[in-house]
C-alpha atoms as a PDB file:
ATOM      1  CA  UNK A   1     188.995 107.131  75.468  1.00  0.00           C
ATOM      2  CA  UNK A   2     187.440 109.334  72.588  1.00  0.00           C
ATOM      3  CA  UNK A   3     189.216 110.347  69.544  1.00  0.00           C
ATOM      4  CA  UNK A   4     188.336 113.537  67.689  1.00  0.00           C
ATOM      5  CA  UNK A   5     189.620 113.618  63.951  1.00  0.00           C
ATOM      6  CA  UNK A   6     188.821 117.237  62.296  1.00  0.00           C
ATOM      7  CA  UNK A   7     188.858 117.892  58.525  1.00  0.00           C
ATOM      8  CA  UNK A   8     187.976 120.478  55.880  1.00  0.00           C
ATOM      9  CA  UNK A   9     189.798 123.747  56.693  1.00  0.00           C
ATOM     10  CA  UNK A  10     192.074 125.447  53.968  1.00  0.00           C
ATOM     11  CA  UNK A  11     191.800 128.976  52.768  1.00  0.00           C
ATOM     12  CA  UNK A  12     189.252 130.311  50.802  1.00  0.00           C
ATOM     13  CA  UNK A  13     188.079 133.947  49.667  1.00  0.00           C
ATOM     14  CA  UNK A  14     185.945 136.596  51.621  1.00  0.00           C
ATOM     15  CA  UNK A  15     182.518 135.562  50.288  1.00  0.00           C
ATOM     16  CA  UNK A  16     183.482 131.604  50.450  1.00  0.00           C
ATOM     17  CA  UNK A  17     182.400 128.821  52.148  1.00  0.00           C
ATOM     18  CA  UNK A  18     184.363 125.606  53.628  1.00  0.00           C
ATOM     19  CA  UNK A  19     182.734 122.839  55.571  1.00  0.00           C
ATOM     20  CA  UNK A  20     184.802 121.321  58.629  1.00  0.00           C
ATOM     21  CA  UNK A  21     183.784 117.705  60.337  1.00  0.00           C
ATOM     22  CA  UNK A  22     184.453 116.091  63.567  1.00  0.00           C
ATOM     23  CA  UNK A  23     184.617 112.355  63.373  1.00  0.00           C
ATOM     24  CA  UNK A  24     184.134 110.849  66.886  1.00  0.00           C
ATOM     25  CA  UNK A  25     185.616 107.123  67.684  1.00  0.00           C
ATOM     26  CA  UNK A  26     186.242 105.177  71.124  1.00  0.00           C
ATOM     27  CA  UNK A  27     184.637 104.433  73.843  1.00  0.00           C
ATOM     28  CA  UNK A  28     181.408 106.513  73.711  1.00  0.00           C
ATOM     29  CA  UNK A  29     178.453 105.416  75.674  1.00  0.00           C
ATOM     30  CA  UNK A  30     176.518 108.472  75.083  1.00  0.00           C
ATOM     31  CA  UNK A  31     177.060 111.287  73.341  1.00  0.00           C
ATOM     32  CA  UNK A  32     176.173 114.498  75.835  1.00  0.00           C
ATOM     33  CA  UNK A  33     177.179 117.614  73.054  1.00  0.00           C
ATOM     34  CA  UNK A  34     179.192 118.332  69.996  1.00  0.00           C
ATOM     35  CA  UNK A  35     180.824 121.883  69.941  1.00  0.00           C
ATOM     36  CA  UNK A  36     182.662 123.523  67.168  1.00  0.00           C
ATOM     37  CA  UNK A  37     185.348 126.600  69.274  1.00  0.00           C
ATOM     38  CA  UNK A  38     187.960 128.399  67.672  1.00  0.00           C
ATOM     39  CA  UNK A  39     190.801 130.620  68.470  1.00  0.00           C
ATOM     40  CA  UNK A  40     193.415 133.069  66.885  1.00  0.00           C
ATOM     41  CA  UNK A  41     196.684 134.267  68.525  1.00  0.00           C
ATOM     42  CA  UNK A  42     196.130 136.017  71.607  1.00  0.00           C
ATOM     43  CA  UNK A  43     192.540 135.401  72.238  1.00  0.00           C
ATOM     44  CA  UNK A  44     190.814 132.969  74.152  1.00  0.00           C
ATOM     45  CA  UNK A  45     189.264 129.849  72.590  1.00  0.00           C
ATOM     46  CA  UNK A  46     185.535 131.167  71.933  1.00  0.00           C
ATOM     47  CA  UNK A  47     182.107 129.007  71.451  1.00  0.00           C
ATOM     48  CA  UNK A  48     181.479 129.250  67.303  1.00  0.00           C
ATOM     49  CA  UNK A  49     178.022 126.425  67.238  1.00  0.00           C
ATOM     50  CA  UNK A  50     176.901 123.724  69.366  1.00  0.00           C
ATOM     51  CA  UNK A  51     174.726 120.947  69.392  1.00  0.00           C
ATOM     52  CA  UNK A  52     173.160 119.196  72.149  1.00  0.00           C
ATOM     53  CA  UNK A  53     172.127 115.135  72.063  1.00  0.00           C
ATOM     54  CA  UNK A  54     168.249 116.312  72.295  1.00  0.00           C
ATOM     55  CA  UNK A  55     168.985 118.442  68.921  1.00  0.00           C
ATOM     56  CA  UNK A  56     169.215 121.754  70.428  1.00  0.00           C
ATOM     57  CA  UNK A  57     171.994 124.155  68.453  1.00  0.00           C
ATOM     58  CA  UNK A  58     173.186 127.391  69.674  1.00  0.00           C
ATOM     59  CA  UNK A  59     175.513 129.575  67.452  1.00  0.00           C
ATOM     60  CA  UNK A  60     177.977 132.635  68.630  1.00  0.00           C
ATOM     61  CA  UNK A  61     176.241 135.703  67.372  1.00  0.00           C
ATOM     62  CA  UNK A  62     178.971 136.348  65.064  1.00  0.00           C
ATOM     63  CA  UNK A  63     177.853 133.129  63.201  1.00  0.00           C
ATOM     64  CA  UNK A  64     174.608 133.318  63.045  1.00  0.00           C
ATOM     65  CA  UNK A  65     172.548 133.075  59.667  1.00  0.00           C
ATOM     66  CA  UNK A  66     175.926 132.247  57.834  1.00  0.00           C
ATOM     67  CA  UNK A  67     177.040 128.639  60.071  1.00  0.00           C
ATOM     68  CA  UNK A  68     175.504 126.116  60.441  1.00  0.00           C
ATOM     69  CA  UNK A  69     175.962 123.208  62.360  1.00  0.00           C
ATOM     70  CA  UNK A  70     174.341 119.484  61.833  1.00  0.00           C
ATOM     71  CA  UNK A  71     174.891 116.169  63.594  1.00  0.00           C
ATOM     72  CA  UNK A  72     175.258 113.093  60.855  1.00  0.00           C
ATOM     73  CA  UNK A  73     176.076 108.805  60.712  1.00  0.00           C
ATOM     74  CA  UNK A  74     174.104 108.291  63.743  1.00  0.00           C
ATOM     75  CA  UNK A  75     175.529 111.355  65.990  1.00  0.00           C
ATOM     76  CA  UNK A  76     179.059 110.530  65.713  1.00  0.00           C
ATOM     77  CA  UNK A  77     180.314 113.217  63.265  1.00  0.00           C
ATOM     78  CA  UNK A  78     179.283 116.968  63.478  1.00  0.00           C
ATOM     79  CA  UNK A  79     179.277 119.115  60.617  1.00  0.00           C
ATOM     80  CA  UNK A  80     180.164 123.146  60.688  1.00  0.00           C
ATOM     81  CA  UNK A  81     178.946 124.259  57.253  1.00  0.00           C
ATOM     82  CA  UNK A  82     180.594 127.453  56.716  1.00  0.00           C
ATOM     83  CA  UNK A  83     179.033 130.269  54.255  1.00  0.00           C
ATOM     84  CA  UNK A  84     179.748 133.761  53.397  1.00  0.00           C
ATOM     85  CA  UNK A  85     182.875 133.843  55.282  1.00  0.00           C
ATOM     86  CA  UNK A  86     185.054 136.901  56.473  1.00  0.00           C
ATOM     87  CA  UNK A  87     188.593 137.691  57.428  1.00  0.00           C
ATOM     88  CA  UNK A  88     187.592 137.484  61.077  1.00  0.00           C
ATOM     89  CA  UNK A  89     186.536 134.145  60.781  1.00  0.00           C
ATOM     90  CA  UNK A  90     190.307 133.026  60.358  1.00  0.00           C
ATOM     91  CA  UNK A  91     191.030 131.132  63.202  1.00  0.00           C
ATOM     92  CA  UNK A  92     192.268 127.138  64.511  1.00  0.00           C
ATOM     93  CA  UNK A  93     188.989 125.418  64.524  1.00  0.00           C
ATOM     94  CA  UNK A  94     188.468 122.966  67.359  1.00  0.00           C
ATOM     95  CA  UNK A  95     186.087 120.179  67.759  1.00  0.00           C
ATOM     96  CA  UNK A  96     185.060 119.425  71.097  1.00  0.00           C
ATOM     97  CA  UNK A  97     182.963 116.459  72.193  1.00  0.00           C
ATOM     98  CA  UNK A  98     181.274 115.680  75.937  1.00  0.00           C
ATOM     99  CA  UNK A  99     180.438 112.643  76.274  1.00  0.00           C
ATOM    100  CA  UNK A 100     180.124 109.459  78.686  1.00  0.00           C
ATOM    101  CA  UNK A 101     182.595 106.502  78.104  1.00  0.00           C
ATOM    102  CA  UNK A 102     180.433 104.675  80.561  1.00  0.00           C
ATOM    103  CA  UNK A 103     177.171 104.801  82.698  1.00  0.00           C
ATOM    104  CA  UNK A 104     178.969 107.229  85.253  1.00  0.00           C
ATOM    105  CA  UNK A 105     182.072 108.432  83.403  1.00  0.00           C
ATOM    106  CA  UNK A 106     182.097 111.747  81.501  1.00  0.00           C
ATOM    107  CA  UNK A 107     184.551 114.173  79.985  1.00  0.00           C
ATOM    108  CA  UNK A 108     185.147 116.645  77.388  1.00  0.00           C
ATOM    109  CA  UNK A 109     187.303 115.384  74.451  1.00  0.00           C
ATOM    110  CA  UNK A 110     189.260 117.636  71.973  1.00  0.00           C
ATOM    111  CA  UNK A 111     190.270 117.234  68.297  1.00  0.00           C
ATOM    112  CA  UNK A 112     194.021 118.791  67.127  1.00  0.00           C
ATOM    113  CA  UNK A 113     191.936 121.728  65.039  1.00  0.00           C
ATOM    114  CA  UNK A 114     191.815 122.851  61.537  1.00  0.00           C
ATOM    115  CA  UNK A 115     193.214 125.768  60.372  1.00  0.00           C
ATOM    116  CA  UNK A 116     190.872 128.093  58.788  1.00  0.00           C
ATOM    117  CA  UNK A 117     191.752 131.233  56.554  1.00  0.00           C
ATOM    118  CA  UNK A 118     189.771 133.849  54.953  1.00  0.00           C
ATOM    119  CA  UNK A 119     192.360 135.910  52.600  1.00  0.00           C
ATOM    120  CA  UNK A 120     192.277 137.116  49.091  1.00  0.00           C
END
C-alpha cells in the first residue's frame, strides 16, 4: 500500500501564495505520476498540475504562469507552489499518486486533501 500525507493549505489573501506537499510512503516500486486535483462543493474533482516520472508537467489552464509544480527527496514528495492566488482557487486540494507497488501491480493512491481558501 501507498500512503499520501498532504500539508500546507490555510487561508490566505487574494494576491497570496501557499505551498501544499504530498509526502508519498509504502510500498512504491516505481513512481508512474504525481497529480495535484481539487474540488469545491458541487463540482467535479478537476486536474490543477501534474508531473510525470520522465519530468513532464502539465498545468490546468486556470493555473498556468501562477502554479507550479516540482518533484523533490528523490521523487517521493511533490510540491504545488501556489502564487498570486484568487477566490476561485478555494477548493479541497487532493494529492494523487500512480504508481507500481510491484513489477506488475499498479494503482492510483489518494491523500485526505487540504483545504485551501482565498478570502479577505
Amino acid at each position: 500500500q501507498v500512503q499520501l500525507v498532504e500539508s500546507g493549505g490555510g487561508l490566505v489573501q487574494p494576491g497570496g501564495s501557499l505551498r501544499l506537499s504530498c509526502v508519498a510512503s509504502g510500498s512504491i516500486f516505481r513512481n508512474v505520476a504525481m497529480t495535484w486535483y481539487r474540488q469545491t462543493p458541487g463540482k467535479e474533482r478537476e486536474l490543477v498540475a501534474g508531473v510525470n516520472a520522465g519530468g513532464g508537467i502539465n498545468y490546468a489552464d486556470s493555473v498556468k504562469g501562477r502554479f507550479t509544480i516540482s518533484k523533490m527527496n528523490g521523487g517521493n514528495t511533490v510540491v504545488l507552489q501556489m502564487a498570486s492566488l484568487k477566490s476561485d482557487d478555494t477548493a479541497v486540494y487532493y494529492c494523487n499518486v500512480r504508481a507500481y507497488s510491484t513489477p506488475l501491480e499498479w494503482g492510483d493512491y489518494w491523500g485526505p486533501g487540504t483545504q485551501v481558501t482565498v478570502s479577505s
